[in-house]
Protein backbone atom coordinates (compact mmCIF):
# COMPACT_ATOMS: atom_id res chain seq x y z
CA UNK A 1 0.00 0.00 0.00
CA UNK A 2 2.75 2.50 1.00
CA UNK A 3 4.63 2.06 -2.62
CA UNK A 4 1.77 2.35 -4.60
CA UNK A 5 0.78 5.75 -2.89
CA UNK A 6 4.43 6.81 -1.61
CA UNK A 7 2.73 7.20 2.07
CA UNK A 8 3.83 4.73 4.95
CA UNK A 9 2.53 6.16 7.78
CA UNK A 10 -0.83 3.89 7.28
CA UNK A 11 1.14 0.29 6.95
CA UNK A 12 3.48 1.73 9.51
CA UNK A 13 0.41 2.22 11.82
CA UNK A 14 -1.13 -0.84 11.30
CA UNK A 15 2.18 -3.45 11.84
CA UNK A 16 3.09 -1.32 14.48
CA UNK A 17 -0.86 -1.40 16.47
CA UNK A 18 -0.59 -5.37 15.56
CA UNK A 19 2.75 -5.42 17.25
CA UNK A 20 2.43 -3.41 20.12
CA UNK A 21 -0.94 -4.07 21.39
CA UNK A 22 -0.24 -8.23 21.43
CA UNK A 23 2.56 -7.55 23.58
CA UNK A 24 0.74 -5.36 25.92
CA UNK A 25 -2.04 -8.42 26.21
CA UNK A 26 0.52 -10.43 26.77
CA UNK A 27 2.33 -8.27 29.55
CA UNK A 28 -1.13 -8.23 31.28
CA UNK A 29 -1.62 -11.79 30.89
CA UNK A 30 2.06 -12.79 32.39
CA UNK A 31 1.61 -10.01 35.43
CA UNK A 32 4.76 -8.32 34.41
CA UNK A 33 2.68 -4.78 34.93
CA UNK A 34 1.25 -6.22 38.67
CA UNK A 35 2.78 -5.42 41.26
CA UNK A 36 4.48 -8.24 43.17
CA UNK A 37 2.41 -9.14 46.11
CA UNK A 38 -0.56 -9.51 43.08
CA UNK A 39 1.77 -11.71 41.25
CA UNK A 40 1.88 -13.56 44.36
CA UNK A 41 -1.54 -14.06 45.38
CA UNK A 42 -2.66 -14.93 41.97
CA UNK A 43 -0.12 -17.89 41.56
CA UNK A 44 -1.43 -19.38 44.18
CA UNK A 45 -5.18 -18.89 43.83
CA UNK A 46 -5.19 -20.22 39.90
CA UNK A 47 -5.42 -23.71 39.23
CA UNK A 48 -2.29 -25.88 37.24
CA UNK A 49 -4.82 -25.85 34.35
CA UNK A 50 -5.82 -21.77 34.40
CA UNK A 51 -1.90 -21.77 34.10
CA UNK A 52 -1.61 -23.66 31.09
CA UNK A 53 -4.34 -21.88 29.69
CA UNK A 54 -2.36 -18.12 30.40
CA UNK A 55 0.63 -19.55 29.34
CA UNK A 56 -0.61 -20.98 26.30
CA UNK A 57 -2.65 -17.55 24.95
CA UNK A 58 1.13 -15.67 26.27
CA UNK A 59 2.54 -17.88 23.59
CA UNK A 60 -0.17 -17.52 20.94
CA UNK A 61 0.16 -13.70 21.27
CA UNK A 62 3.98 -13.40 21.39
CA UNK A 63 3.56 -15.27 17.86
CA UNK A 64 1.17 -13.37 16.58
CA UNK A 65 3.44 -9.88 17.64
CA UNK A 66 7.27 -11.17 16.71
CA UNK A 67 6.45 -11.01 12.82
CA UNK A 68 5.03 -7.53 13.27
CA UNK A 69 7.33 -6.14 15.54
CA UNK A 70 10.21 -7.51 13.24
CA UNK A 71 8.69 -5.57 10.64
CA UNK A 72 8.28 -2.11 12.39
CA UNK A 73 12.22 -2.50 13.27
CA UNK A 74 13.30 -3.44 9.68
CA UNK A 75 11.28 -0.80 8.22
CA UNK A 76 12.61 2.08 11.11
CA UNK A 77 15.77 1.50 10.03
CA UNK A 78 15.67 1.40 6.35
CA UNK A 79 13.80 4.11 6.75
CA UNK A 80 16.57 5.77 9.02
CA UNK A 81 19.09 4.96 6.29
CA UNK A 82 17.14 6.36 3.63
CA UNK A 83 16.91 9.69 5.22
């Protein structure tokens, strides 16, 4: 889309919201933006199988961001060395 029209802020948007937002459902999902005695007190409330569950839709999303996300980088810096 961007080298038909010459404008790459729209695909840069767009692999850049389905990079970024992934991660941050994944960051929720792992606790890493809890606060440690929340971390704590959910570990040990959650079943073995609610665990596998998390860990498994942590996995699914960090899949579904590392294609995107190595996108945004390669295209920053060509970008960067075009300029």
């Amino acid at each position: 889309m961007g080298t038909f029209t010459g404008n790459w802020n729209v695909p840069l948007t767009i692999i850049s919201v389905g990079a970024i937002v992934p991660l941050i459902i994944a960051g929720i999902l792992t606790g890493a933006l809890n606060r440690g005695d929340r971390v704590r007190a959910n570990y040990h409330t959650e079943t073995q199988q609610d665990r596998y569950s998390r860990d498994t839709w942590i996995k699914r999303l960090l899949l579904i961001s590392s294609p995107n996300a190595t996108l945004l980088v390669l295209m920053i810096i060509i970008g960067l060395l075009t300029y």
